[in-house]
N, C-alpha and C. Protein backbone atom coordinates (compact mmCIF):
# COMPACT_ATOMS: atom_id res chain seq x y z
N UNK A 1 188.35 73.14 177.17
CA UNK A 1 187.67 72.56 178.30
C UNK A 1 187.00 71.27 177.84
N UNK A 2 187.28 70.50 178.81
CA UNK A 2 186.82 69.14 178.08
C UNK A 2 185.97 68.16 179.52
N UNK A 3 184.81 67.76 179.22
CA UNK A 3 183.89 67.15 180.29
C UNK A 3 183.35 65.60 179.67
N UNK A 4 182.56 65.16 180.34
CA UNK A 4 182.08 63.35 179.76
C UNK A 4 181.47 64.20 178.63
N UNK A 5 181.92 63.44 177.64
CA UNK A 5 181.04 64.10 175.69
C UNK A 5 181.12 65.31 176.12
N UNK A 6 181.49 66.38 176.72
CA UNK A 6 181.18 67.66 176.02
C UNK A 6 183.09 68.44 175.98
N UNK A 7 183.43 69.18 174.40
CA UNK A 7 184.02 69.79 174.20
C UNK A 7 183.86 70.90 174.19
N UNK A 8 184.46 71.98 174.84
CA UNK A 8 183.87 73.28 174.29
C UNK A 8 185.76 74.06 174.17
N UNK A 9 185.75 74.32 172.59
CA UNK A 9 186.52 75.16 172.17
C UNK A 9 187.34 76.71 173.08
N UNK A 10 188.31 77.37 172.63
CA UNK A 10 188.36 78.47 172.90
C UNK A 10 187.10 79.52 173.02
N UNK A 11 186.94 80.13 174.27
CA UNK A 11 186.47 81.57 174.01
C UNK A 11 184.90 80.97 173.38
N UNK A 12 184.37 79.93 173.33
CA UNK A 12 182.70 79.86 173.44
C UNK A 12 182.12 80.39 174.73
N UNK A 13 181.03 81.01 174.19
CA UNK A 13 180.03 81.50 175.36
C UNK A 13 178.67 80.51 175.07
N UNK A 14 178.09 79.83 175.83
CA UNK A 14 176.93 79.53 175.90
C UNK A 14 176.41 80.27 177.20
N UNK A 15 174.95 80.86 176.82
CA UNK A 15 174.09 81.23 177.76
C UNK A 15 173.37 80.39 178.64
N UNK A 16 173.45 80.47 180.07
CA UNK A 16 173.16 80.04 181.20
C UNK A 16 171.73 79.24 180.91
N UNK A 17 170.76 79.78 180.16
CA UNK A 17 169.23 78.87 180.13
C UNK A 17 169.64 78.04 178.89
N UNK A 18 170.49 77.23 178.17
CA UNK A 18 170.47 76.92 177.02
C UNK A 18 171.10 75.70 177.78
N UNK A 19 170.67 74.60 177.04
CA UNK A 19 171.09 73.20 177.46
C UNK A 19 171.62 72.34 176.59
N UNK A 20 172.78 71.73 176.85
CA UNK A 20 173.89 70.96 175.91
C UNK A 20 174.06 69.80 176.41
N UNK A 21 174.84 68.82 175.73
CA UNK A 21 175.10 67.59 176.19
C UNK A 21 175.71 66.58 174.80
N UNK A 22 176.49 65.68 174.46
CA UNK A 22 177.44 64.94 174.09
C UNK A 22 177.82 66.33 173.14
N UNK A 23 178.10 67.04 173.08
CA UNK A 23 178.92 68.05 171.89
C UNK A 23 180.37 68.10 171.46
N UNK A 24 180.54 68.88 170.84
CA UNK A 24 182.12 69.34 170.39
C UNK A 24 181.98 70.53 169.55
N UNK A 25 182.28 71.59 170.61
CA UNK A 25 181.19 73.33 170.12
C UNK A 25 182.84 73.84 170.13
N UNK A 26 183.29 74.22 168.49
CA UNK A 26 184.34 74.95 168.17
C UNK A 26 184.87 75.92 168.63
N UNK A 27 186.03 76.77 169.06
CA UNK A 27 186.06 78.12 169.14
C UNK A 27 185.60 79.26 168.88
N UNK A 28 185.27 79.71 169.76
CA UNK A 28 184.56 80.96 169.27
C UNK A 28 183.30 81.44 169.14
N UNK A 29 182.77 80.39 169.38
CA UNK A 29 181.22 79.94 168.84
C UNK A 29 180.03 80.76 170.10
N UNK A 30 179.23 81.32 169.54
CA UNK A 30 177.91 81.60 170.46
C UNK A 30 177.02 80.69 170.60
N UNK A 31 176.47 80.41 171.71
CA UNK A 31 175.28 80.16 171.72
C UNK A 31 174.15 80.97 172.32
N UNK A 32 173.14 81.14 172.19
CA UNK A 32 172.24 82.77 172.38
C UNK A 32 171.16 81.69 173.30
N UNK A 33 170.07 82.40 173.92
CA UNK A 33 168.99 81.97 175.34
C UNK A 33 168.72 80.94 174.80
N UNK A 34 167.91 79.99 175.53
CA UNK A 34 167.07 78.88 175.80
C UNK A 34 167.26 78.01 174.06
N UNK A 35 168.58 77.29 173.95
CA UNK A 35 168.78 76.46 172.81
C UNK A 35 168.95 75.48 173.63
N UNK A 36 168.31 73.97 172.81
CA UNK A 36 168.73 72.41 173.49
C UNK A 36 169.49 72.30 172.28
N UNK A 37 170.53 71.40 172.53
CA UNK A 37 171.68 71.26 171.57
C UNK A 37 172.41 70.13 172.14
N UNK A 38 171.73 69.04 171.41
CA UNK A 38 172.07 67.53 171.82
C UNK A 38 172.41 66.44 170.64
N UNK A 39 173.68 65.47 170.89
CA UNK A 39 173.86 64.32 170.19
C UNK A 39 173.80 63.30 171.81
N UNK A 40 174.83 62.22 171.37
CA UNK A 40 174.36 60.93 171.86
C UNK A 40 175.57 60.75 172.21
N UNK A 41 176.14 59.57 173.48
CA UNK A 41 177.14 59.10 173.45
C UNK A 41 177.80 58.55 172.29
N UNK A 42 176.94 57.95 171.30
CA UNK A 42 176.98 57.31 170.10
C UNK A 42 177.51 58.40 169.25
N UNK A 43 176.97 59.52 169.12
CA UNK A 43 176.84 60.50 168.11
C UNK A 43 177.26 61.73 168.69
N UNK A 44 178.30 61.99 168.99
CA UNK A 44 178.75 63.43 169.30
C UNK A 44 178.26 64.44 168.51
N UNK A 45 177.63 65.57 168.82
CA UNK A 45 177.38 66.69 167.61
C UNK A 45 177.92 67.46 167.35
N UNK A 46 178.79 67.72 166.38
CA UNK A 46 179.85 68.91 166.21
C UNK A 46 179.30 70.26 165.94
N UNK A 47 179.78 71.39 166.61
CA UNK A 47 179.57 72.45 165.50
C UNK A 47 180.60 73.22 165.50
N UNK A 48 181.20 74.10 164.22
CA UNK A 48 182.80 74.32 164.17
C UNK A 48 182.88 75.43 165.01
N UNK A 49 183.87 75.86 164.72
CA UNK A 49 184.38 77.36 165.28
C UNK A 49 183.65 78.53 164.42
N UNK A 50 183.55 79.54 165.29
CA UNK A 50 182.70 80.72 165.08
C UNK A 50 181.79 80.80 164.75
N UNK A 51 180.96 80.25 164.89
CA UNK A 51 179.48 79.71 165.03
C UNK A 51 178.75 80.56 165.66
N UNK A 52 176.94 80.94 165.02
CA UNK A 52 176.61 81.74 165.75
C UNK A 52 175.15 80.65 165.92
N UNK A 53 174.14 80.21 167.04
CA UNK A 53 173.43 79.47 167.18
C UNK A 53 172.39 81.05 167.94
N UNK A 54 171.13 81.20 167.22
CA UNK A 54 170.38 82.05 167.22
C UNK A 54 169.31 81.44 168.59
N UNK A 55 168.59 82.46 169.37
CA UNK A 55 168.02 81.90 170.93
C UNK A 55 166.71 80.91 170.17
N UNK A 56 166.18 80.05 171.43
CA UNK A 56 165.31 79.12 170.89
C UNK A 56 165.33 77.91 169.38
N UNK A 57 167.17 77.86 169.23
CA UNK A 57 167.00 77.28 168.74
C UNK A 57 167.46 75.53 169.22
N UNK A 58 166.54 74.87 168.20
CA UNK A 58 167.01 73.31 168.86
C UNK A 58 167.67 72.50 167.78
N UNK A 59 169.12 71.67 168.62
CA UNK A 59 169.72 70.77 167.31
C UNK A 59 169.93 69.44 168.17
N UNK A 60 169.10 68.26 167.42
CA UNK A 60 168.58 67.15 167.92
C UNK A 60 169.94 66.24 166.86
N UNK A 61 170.47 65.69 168.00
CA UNK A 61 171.44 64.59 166.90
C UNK A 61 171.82 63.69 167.85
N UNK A 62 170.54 63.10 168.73
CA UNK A 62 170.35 62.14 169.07
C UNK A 62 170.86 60.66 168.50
N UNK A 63 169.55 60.94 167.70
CA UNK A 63 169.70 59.10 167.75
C UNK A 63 170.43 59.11 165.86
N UNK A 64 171.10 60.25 165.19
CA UNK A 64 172.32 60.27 164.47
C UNK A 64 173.15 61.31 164.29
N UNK A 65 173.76 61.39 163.78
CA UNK A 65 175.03 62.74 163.88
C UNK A 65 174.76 63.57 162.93
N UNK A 66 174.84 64.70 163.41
CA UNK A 66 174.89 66.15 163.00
C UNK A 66 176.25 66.88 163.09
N UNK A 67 176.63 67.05 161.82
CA UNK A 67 177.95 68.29 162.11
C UNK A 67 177.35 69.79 161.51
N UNK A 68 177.99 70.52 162.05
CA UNK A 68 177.45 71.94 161.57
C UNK A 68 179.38 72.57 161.18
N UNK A 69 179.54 72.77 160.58
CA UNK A 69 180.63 73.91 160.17
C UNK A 69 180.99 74.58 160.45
N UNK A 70 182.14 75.05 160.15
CA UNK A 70 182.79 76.72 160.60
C UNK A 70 182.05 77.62 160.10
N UNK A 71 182.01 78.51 160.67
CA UNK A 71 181.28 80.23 160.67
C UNK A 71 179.91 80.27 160.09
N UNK A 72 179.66 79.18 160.36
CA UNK A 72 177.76 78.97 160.48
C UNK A 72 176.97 79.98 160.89
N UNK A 73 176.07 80.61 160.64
CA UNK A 73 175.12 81.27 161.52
C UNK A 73 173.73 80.84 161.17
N UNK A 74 172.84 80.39 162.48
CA UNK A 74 171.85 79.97 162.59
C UNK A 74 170.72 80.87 163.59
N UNK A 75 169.72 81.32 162.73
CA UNK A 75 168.99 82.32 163.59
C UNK A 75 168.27 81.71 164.44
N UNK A 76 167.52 82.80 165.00
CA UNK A 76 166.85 82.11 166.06
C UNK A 76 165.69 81.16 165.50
N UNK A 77 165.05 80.17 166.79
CA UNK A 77 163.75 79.44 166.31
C UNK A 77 164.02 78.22 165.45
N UNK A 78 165.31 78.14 164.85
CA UNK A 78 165.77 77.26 163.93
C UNK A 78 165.56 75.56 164.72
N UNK A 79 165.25 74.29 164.15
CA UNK A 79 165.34 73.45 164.37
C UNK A 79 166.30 72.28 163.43
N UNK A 80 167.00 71.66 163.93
CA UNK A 80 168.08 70.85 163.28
C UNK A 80 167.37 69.39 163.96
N UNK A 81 166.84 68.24 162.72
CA UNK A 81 166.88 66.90 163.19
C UNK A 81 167.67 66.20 162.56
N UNK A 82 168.43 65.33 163.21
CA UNK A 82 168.54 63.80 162.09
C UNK A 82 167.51 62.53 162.60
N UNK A 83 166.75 63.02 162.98
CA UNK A 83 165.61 61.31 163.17
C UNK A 83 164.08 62.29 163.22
N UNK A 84 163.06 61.55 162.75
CA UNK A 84 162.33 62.19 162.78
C UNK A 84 160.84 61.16 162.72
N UNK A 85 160.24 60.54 163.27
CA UNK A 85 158.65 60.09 163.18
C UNK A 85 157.66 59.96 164.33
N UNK A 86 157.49 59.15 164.57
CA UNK A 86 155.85 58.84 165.68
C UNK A 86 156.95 58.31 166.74
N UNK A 87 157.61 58.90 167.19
CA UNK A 87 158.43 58.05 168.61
C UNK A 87 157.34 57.57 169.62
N UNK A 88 155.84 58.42 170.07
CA UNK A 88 155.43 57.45 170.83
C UNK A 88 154.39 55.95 170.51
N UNK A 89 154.17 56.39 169.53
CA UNK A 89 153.10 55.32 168.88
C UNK A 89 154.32 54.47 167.87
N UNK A 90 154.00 52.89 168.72
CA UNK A 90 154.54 51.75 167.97
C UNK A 90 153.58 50.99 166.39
N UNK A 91 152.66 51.22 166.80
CA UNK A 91 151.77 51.18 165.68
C UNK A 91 152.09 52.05 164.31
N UNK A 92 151.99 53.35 164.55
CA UNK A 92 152.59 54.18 163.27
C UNK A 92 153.89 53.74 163.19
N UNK A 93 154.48 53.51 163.76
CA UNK A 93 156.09 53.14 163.26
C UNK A 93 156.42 51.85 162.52
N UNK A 94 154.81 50.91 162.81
CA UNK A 94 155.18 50.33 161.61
C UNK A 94 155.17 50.40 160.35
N UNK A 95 154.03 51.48 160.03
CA UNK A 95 153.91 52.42 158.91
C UNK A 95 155.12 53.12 158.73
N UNK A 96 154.99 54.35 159.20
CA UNK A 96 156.06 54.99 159.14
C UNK A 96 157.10 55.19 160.36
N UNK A 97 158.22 54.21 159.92
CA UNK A 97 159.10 54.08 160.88
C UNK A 97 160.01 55.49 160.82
N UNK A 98 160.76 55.07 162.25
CA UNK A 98 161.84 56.94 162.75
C UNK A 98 162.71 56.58 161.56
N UNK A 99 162.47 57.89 161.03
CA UNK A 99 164.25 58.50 159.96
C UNK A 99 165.17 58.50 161.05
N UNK A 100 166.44 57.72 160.69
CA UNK A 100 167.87 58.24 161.17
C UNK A 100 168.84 58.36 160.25
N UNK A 101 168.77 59.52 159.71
CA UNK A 101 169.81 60.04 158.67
C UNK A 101 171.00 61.43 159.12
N UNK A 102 171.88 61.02 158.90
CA UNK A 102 172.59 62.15 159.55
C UNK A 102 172.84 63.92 158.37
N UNK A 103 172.51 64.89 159.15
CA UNK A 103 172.82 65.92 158.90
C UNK A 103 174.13 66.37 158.45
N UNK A 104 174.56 67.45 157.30
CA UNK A 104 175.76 67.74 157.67
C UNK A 104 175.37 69.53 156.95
N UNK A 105 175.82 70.59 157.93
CA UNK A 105 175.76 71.59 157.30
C UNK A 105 176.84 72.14 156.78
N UNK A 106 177.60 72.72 155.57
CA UNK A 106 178.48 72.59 154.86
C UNK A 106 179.18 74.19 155.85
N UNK A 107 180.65 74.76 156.06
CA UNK A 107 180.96 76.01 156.26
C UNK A 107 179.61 77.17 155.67
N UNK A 108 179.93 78.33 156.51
CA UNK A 108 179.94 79.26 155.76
C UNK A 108 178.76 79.44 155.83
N UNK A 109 177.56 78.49 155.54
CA UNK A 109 176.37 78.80 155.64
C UNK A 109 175.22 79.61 156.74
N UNK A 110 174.15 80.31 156.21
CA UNK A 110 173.50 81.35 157.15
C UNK A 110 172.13 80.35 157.04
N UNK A 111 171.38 80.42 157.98
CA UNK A 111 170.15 79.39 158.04
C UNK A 111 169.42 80.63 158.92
N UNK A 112 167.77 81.06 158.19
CA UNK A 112 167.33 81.88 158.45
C UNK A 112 166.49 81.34 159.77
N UNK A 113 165.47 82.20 159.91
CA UNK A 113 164.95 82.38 161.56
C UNK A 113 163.54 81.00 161.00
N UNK A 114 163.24 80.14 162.20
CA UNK A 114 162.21 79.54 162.15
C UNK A 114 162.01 78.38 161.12
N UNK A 115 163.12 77.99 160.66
CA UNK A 115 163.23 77.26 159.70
C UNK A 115 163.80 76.13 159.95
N UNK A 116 163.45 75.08 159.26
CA UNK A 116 163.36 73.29 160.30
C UNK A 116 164.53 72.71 158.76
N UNK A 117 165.44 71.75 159.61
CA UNK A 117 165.93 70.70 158.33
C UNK A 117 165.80 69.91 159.12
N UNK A 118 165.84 68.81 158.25
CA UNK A 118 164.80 67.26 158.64
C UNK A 118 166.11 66.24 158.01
N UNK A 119 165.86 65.07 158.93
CA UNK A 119 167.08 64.08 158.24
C UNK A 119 167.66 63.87 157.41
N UNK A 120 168.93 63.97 157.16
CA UNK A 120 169.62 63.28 155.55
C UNK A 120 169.74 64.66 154.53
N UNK A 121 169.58 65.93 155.71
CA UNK A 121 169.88 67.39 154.99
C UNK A 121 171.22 67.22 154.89
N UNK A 122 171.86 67.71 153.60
CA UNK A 122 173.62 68.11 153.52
C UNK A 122 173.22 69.67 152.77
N UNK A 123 173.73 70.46 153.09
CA UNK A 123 174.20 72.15 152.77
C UNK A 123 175.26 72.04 152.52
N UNK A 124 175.59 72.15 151.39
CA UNK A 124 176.94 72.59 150.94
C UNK A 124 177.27 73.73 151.52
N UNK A 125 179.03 74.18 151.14
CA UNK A 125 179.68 75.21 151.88
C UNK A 125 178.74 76.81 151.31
N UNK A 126 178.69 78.01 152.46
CA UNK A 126 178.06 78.99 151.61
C UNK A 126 176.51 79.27 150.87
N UNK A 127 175.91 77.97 151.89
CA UNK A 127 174.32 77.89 151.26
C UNK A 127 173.38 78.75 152.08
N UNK A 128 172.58 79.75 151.99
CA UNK A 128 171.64 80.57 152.57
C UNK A 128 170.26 79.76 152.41
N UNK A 129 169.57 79.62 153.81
CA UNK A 129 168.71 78.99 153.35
C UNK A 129 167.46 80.39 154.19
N UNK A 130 165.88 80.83 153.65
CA UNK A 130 165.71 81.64 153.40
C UNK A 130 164.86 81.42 154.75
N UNK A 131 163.98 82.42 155.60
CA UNK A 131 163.39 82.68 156.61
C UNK A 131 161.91 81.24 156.70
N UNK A 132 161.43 80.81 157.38
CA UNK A 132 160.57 80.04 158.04
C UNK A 132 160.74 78.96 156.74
N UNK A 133 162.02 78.13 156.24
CA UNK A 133 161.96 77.23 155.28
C UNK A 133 162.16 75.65 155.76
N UNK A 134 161.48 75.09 155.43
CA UNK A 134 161.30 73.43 155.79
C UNK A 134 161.85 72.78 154.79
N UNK A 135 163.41 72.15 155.03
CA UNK A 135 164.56 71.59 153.91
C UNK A 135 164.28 70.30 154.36
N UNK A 136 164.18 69.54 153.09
CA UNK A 136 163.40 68.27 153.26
C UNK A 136 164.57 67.23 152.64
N UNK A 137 165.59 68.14 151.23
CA UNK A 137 166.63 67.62 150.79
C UNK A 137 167.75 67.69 150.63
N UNK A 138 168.26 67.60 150.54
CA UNK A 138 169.94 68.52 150.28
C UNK A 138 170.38 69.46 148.91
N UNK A 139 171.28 70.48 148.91
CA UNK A 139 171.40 71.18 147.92
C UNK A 139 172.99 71.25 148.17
N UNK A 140 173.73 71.88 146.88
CA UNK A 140 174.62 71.90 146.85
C UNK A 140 175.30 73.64 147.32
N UNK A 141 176.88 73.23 146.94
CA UNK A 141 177.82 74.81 147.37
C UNK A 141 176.93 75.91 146.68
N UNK A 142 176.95 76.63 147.73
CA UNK A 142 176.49 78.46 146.74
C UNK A 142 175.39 78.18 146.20
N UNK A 143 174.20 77.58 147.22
CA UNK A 143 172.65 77.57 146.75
C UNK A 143 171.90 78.54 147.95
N UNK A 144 170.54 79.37 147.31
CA UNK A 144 170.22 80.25 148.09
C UNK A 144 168.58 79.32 147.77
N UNK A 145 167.94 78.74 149.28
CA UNK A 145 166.97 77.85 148.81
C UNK A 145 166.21 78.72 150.17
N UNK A 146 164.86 77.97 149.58
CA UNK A 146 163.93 78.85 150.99
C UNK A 146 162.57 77.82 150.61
N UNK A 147 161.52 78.58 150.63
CA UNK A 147 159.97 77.45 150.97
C UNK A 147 159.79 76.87 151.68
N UNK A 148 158.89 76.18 151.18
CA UNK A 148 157.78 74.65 152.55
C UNK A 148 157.38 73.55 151.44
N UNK A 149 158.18 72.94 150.88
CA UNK A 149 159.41 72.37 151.08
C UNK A 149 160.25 73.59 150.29
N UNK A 150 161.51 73.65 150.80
CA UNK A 150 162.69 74.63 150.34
C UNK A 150 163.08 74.10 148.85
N UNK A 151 163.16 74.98 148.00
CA UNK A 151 163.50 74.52 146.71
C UNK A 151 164.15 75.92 146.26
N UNK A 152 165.28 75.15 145.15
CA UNK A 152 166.25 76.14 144.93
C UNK A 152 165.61 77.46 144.26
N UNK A 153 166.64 78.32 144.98
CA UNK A 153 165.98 79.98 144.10
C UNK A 153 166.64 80.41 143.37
N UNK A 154 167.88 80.09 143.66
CA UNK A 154 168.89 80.58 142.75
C UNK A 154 170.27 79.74 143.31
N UNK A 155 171.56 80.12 142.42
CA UNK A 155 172.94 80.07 142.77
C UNK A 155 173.42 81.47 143.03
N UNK A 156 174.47 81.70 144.16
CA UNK A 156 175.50 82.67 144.12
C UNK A 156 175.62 83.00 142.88
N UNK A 157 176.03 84.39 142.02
CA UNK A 157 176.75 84.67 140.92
C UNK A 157 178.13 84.14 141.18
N UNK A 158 179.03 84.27 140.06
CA UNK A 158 180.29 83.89 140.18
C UNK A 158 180.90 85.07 140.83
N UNK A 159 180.23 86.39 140.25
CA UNK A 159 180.60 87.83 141.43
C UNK A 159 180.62 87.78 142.37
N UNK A 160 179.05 87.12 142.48
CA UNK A 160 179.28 87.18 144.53
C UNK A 160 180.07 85.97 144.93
N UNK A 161 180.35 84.92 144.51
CA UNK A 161 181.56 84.04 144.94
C UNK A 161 183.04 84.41 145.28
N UNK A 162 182.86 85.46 143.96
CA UNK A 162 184.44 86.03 144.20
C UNK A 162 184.81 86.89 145.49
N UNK A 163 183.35 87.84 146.30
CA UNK A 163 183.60 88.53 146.92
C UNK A 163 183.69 87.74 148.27
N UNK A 164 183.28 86.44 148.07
CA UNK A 164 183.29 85.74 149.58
C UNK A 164 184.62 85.82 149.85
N UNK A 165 185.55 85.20 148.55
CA UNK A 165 186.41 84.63 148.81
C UNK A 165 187.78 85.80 148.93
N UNK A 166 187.40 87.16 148.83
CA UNK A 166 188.31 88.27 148.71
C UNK A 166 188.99 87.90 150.27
């Protein structure tokens, strides 16, 4: 099904209170209650196939692009930016002007409940990131990161790599 900017894959369900606009939402994919889930004419926001987008959550890829991956799951409460400062005060922005860095979340990855990534995040494929964590940087494949700011906790074993990939 295809509309002005919005794609929606095979067999996606989005729920009736949840609001979308310029997308390209993969096959298969959920979206659960009251999520805003927006890019730009500029910036289409992808997210792949089989995707699970948890209720209340918001993915802002406005004013740059956000892709999210295949078989993503994102719990609820979760927030996704790529721009981020004082949008109403011109004064602070000359201080601190808006981030526009684009997001990219790698496959595979689970992103826990209540937990914010902030511009210029990349997740490698298979990265768990841990319950109410604020990702400020990027990490690589098969990292399990969490905190305020999120910092690595560990890597996958090579065991548990192998069993992803069984």
């Amino acid at each position: 099904m295809k509309f002005s900017n919005i794609i929606l894959g095979k067999d996606v369900e989005i729920d009736p209170s949840s609001n979308f606009n310029n997308v390209d939402i993969g096959d298969n994919t959920r979206i659960a209650k009251r999520c805003s889930i927006f890019g730009s004419p500029e910036f289409i926001l992808e997210i792949g196939k089989e995707c699970y987008v948890g209720m209340n959550t918001t993915i802002d890829g406005y004013l740059e692009k956000v892709t999210i991956g295949a078989n993503v799951s994102i719990a609820q409460n979760v927030h996704i930016m790529s721009a981020s400062g004082p949008n109403a005060s011109k004064a602070f922005q000359r201080i601190f002007p808006i981030e526009r860095i684009p997001v990219i979340i790698g496959n595979d990855c689970w992103i826990g409940a209540s937990s914010v990534i902030m511009p210029g995040v990349e997740l490698g494929k298979f990265c768990i990131v841990g319950v109410n964590s604020f990702v400020t940087k990027s990490f690589p494949d098969y990292s399990i990161i969490g905190g305020s700011p999120a910092k690595l906790i560990r890597a996958l074993t090579d065991k548990e790599i192998g069993k992803l990939h069984e």
